[in-house]
PDB file of N, CA and C in Angstrom:
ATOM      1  N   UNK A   1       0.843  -1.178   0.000  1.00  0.00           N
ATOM      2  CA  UNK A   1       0.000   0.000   0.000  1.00  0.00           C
ATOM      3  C   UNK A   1       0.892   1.246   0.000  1.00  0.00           C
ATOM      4  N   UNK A   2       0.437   2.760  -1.324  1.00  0.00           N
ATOM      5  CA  UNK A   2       0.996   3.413  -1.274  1.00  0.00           C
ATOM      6  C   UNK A   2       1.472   4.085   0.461  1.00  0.00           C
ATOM      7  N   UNK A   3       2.471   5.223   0.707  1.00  0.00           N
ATOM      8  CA  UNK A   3       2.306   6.316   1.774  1.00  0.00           C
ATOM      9  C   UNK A   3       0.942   7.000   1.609  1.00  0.00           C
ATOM     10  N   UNK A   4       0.644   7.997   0.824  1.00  0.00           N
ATOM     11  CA  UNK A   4      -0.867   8.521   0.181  1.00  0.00           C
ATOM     12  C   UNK A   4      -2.071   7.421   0.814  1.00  0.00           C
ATOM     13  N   UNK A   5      -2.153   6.275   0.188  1.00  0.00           N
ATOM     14  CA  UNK A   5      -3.274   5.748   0.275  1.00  0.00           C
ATOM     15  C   UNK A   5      -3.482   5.522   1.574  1.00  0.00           C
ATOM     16  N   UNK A   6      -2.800   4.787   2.529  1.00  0.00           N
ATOM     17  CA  UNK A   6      -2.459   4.093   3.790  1.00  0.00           C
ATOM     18  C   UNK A   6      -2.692   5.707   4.793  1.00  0.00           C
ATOM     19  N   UNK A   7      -2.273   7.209   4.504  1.00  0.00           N
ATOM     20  CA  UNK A   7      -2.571   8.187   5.422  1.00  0.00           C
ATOM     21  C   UNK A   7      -4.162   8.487   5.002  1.00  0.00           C
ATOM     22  N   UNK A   8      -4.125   8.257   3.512  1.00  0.00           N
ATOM     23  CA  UNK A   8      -5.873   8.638   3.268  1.00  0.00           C
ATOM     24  C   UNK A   8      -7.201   8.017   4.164  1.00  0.00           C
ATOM     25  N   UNK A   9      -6.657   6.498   4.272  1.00  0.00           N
ATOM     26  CA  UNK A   9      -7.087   6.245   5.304  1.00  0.00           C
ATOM     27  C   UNK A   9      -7.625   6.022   6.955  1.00  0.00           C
ATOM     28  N   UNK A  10      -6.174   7.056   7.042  1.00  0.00           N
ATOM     29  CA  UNK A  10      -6.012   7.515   8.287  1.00  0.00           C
ATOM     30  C   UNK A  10      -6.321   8.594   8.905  1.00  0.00           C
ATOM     31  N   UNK A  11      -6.841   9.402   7.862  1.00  0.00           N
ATOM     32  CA  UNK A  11      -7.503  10.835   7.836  1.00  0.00           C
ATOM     33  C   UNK A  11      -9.040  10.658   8.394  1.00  0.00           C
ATOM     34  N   UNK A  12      -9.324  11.842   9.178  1.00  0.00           N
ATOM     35  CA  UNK A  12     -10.541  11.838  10.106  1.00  0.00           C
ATOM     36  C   UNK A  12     -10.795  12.937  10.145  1.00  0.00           C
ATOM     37  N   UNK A  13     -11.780  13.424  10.213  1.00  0.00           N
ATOM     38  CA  UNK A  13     -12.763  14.918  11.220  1.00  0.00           C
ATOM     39  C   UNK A  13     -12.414  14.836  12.383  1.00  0.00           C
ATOM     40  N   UNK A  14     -11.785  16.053  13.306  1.00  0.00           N
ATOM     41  CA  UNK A  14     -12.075  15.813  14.944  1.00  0.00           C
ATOM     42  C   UNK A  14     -12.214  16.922  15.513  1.00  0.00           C
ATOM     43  N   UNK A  15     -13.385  17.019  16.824  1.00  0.00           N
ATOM     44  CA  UNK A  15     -13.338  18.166  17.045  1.00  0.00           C
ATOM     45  C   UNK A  15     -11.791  18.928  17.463  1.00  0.00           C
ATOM     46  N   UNK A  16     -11.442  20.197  17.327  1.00  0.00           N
ATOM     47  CA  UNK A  16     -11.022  20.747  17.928  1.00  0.00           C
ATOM     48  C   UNK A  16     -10.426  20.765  19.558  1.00  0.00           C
ATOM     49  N   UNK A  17     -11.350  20.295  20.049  1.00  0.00           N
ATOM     50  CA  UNK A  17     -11.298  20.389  21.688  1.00  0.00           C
ATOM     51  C   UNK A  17     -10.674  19.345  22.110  1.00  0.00           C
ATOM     52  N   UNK A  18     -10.566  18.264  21.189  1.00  0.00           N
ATOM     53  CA  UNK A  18      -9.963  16.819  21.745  1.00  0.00           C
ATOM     54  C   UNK A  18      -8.771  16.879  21.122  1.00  0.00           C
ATOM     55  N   UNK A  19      -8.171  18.609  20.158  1.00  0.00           N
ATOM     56  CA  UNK A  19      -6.687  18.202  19.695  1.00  0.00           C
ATOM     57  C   UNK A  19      -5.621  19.574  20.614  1.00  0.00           C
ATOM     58  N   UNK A  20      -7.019  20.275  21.481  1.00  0.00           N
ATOM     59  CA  UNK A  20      -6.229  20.953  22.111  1.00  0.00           C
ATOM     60  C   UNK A  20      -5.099  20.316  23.297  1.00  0.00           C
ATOM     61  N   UNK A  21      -5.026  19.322  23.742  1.00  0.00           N
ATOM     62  CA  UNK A  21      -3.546  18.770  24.402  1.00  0.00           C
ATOM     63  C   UNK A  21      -2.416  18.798  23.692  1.00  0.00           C
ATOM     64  N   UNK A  22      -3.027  18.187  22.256  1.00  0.00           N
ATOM     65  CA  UNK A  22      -1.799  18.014  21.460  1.00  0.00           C
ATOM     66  C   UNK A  22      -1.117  19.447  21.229  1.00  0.00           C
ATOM     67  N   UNK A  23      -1.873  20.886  21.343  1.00  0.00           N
ATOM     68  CA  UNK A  23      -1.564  21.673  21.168  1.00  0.00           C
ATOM     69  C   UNK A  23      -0.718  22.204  21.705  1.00  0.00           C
ATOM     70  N   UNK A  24      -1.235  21.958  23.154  1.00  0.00           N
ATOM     71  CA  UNK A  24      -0.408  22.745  24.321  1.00  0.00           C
ATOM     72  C   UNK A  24       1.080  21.648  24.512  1.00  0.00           C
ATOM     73  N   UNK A  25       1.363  20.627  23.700  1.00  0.00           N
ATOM     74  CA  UNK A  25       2.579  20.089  23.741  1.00  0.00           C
ATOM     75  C   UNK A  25       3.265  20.262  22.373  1.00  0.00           C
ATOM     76  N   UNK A  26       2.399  21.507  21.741  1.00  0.00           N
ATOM     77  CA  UNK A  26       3.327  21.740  20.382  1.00  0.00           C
ATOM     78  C   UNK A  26       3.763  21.200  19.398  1.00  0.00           C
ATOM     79  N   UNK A  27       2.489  20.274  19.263  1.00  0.00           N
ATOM     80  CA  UNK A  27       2.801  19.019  18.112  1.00  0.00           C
ATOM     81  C   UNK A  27       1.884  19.240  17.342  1.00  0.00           C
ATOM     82  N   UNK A  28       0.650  19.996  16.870  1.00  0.00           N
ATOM     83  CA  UNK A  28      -0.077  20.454  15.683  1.00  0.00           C
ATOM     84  C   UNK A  28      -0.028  21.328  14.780  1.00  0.00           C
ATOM     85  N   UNK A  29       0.463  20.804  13.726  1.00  0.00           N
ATOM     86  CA  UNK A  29       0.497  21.558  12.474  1.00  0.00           C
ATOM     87  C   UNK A  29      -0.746  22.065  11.832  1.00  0.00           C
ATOM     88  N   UNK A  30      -0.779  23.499  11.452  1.00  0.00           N
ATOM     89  CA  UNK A  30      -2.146  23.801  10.660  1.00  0.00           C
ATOM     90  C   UNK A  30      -1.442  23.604   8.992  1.00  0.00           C
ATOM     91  N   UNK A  31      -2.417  22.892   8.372  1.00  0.00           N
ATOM     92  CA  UNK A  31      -2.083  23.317   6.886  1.00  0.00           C
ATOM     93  C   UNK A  31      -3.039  24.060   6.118  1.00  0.00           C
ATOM     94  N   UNK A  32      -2.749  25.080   5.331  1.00  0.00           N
ATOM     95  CA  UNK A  32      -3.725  25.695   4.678  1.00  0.00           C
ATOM     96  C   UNK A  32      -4.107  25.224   3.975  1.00  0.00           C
ATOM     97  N   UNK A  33      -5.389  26.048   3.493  1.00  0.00           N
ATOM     98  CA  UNK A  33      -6.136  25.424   2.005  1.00  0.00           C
ATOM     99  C   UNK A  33      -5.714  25.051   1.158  1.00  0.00           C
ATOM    100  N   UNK A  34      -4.559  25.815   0.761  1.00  0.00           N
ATOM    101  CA  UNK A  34      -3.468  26.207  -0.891  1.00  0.00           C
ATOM    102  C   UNK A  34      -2.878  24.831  -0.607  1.00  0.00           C
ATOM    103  N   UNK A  35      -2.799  24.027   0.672  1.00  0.00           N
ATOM    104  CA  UNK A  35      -1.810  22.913   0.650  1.00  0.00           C
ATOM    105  C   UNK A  35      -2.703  21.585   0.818  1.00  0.00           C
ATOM    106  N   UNK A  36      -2.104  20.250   0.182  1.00  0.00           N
ATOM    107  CA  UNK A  36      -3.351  19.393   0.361  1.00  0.00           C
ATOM    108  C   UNK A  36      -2.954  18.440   1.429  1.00  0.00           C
ATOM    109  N   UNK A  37      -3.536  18.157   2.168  1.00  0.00           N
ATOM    110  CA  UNK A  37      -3.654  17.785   3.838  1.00  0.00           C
ATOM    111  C   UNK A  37      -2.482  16.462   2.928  1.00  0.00           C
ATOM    112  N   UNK A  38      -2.991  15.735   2.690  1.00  0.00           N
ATOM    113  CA  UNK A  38      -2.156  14.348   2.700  1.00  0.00           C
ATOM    114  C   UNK A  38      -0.684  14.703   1.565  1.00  0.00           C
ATOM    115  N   UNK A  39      -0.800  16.010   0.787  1.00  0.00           N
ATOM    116  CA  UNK A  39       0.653  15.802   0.309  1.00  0.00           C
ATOM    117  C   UNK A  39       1.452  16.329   1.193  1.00  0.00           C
ATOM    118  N   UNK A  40       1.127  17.315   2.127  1.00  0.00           N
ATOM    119  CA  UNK A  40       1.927  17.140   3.700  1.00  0.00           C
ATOM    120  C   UNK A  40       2.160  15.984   4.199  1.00  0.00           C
ATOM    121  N   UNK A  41       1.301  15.269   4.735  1.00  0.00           N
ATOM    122  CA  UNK A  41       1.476  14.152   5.082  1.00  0.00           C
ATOM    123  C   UNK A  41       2.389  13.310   4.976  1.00  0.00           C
ATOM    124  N   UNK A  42       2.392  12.663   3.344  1.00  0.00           N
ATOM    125  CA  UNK A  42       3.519  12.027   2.810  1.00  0.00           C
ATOM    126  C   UNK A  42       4.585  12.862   2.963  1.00  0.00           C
ATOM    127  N   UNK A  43       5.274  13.788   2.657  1.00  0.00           N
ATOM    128  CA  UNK A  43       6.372  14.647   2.837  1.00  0.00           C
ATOM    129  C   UNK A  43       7.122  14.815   4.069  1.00  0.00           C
ATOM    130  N   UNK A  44       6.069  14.732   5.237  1.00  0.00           N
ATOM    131  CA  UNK A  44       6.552  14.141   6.462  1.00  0.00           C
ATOM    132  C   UNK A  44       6.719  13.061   6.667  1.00  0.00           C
ATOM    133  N   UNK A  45       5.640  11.919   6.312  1.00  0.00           N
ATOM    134  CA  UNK A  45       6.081  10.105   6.109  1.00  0.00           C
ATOM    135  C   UNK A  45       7.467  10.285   5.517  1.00  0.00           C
ATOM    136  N   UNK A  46       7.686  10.597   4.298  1.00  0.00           N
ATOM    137  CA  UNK A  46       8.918  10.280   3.875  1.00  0.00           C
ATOM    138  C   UNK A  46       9.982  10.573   4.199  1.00  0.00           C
ATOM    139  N   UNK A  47       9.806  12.268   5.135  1.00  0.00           N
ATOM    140  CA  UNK A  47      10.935  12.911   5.780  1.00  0.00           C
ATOM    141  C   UNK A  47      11.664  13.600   4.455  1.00  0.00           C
ATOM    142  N   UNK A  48      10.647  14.451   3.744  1.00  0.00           N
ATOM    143  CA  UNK A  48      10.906  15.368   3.034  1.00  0.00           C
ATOM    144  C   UNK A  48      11.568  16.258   3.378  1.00  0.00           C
ATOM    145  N   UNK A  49      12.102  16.736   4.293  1.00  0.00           N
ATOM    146  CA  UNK A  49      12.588  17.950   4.967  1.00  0.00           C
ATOM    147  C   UNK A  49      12.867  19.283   3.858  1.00  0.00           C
ATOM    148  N   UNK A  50      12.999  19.142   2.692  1.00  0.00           N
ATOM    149  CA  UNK A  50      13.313  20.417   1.733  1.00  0.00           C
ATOM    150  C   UNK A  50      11.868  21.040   1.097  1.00  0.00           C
ATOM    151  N   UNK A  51      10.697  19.670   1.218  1.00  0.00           N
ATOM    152  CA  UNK A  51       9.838  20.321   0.904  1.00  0.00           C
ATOM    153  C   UNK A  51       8.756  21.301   2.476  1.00  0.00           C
ATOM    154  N   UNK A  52       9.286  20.200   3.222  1.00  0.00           N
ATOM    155  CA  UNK A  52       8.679  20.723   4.614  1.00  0.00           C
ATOM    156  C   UNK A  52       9.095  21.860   5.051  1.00  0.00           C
ATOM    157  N   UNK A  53      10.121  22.277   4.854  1.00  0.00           N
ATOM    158  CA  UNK A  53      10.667  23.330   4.593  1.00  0.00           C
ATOM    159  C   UNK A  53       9.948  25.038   3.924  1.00  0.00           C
ATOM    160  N   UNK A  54      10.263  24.470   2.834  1.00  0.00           N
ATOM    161  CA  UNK A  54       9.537  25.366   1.863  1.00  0.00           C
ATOM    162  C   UNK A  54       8.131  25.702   1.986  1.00  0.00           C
ATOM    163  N   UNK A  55       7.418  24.791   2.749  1.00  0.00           N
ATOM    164  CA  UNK A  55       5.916  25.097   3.033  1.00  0.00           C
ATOM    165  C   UNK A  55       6.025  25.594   4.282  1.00  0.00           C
ATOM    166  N   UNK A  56       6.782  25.744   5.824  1.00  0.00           N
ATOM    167  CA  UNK A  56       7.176  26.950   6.417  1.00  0.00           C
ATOM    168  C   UNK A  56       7.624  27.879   6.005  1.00  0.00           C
ATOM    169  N   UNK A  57       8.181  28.023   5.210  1.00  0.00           N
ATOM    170  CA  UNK A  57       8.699  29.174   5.180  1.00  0.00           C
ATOM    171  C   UNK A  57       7.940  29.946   3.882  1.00  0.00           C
ATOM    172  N   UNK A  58       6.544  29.517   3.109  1.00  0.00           N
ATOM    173  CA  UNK A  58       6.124  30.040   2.703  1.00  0.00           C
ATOM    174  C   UNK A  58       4.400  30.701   3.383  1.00  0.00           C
ATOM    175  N   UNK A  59       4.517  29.808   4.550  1.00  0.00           N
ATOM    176  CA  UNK A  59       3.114  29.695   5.278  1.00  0.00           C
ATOM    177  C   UNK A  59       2.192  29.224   4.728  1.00  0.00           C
ATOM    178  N   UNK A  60       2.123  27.834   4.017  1.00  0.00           N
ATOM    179  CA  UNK A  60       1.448  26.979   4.030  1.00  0.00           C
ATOM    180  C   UNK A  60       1.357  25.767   5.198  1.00  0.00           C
ATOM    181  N   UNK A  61       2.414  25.958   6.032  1.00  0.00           N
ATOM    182  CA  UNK A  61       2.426  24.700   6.813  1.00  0.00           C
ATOM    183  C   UNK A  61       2.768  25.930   8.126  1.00  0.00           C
ATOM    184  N   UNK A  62       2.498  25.330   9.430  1.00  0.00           N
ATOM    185  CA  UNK A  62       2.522  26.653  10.492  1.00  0.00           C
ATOM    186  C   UNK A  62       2.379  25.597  11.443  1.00  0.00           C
ATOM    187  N   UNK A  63       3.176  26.034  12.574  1.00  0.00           N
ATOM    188  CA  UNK A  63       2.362  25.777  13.693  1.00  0.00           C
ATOM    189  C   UNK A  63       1.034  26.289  14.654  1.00  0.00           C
ATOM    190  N   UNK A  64       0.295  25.577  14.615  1.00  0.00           N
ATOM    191  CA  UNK A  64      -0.916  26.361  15.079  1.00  0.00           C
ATOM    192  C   UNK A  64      -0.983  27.408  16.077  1.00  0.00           C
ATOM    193  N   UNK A  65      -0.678  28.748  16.100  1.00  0.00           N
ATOM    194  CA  UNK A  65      -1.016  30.079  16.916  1.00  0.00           C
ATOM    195  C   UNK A  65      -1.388  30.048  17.920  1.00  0.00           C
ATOM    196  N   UNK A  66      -1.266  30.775  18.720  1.00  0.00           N
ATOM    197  CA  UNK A  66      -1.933  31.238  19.907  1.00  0.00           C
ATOM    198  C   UNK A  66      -3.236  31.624  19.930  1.00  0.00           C
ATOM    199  N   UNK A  67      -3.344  32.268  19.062  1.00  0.00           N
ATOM    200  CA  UNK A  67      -4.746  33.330  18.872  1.00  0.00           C
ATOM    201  C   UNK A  67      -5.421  32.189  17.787  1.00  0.00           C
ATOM    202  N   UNK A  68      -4.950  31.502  16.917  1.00  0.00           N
ATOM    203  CA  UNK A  68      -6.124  30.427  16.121  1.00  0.00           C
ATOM    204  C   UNK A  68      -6.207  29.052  17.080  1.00  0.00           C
ATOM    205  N   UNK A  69      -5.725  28.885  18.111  1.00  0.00           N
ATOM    206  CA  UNK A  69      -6.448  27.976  19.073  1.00  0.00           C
ATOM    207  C   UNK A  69      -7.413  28.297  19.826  1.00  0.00           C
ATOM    208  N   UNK A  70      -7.334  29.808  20.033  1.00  0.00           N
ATOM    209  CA  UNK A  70      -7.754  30.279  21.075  1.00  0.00           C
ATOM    210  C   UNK A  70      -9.486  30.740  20.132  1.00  0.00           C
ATOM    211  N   UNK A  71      -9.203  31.023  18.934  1.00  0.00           N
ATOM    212  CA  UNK A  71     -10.510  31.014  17.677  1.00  0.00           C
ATOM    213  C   UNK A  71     -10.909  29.595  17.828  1.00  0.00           C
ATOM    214  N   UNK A  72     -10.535  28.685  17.286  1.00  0.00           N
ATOM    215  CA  UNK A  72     -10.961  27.238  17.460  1.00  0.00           C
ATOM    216  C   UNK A  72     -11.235  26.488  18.815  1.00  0.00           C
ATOM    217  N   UNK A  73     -11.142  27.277  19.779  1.00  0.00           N
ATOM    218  CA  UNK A  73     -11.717  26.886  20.689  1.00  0.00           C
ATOM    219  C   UNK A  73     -13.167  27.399  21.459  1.00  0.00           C
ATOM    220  N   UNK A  74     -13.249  28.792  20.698  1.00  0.00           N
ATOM    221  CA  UNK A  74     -14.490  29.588  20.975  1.00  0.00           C
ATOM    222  C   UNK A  74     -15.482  28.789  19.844  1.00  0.00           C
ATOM    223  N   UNK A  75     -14.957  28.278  18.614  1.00  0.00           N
ATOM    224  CA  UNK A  75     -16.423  27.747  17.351  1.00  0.00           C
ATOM    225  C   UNK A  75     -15.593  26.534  17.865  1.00  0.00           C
ATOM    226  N   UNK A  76     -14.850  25.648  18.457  1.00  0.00           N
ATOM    227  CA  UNK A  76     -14.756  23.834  18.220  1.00  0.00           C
ATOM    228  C   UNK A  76     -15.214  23.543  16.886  1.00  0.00           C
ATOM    229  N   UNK A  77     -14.606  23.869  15.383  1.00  0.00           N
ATOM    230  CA  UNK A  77     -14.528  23.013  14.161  1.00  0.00           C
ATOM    231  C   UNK A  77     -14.102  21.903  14.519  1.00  0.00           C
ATOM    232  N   UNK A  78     -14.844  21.228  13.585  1.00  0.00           N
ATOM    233  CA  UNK A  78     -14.488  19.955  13.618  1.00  0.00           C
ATOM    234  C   UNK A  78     -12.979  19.659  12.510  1.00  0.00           C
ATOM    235  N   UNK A  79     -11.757  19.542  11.995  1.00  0.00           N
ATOM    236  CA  UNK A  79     -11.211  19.876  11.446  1.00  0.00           C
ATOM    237  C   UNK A  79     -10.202  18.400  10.877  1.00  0.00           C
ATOM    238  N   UNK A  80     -10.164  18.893   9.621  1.00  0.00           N
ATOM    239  CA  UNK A  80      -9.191  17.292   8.831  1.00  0.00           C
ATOM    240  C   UNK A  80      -8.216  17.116   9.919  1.00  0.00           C
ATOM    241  N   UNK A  81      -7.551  15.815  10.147  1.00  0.00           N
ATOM    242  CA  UNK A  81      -6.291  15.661  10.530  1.00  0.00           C
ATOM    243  C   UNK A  81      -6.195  14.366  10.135  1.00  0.00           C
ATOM    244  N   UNK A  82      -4.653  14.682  10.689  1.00  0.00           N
ATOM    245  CA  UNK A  82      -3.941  13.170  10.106  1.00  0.00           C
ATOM    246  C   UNK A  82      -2.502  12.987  10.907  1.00  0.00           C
ATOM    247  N   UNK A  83      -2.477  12.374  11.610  1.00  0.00           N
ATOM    248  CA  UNK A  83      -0.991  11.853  11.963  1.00  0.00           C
ATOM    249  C   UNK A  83      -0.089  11.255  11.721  1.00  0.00           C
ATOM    250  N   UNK A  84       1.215  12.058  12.027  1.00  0.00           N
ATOM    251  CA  UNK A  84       2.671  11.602  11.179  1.00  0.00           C
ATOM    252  C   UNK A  84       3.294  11.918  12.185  1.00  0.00           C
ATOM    253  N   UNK A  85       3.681  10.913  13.044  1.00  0.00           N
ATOM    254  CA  UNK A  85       4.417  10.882  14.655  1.00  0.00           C
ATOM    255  C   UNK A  85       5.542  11.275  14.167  1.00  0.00           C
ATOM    256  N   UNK A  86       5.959  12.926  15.272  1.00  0.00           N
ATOM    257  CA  UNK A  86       5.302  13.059  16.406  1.00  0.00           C
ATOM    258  C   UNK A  86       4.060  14.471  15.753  1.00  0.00           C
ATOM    259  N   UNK A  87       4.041  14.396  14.876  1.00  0.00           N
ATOM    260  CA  UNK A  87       3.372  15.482  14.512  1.00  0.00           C
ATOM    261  C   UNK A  87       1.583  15.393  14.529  1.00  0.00           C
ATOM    262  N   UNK A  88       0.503  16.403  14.812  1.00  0.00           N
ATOM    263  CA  UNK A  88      -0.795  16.246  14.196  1.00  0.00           C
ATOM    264  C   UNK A  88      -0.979  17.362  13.359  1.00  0.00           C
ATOM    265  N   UNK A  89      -1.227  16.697  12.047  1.00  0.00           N
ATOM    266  CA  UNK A  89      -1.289  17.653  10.835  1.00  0.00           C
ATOM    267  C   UNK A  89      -2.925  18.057  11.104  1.00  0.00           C
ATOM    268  N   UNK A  90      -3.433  18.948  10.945  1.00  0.00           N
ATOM    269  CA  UNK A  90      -4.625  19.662  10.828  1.00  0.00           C
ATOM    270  C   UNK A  90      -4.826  20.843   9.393  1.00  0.00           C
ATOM    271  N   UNK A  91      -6.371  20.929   9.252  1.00  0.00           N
ATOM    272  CA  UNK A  91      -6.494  21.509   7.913  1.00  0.00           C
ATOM    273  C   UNK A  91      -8.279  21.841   8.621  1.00  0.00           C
ATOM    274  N   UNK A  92      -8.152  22.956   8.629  1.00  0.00           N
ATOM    275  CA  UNK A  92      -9.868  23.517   8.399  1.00  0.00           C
ATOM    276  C   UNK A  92     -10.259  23.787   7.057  1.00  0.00           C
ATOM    277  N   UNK A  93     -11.380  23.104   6.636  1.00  0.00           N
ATOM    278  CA  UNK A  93     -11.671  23.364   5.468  1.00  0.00           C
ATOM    279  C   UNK A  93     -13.154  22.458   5.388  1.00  0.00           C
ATOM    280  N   UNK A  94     -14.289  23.430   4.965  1.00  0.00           N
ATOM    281  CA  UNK A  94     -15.666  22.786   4.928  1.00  0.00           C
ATOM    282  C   UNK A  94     -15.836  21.274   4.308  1.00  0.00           C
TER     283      UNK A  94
END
């Protein structure tokens, strides 16, 4: 089974409120819209580091804020994620 297919599967909705721990230990990644949840994913599976890279430092990939936890905790979205230990990748998007 591809990396892709095997995280596609592993991808879920969750509220918000049940990823705020992971937060406060600094392990959730937000990915934006412009970026697609699982080609992060793989890029971290594989230990892309040049592309992981490039999506910090263009702000597609972030660590989740102070002030957008503190938003996501006033509405609790329910929000994509996907895990790539030690990381939780997250993506709001309807």
């Amino acid at each position: 089974m591809e990396v892709k297919e095997k995280l596609n599967l592993e991808t879920a909705r969750i509220p918000w409120k049940e990823l705020e721990r992971f937060f406060a230990q600094g392990i959730v990644l937000n990915v934006t819209g412009s970026l697609d949840l699982l080609d992060a994913g793989c890029a971290f599976a594989s230990d892309d580091t040049q592309q992981v890279q490039g999506w910090l430092e263009d702000g597609q990939l972030e660590k989740v804020t102070d002030q957008q936890a503190l938003e996501w905790h006033k509405l609790n979205p329910e929000l994509w994620s996907v895990v790539v230990r030690p990381w939780i990748l997250v993506q709001d998007r309807p």
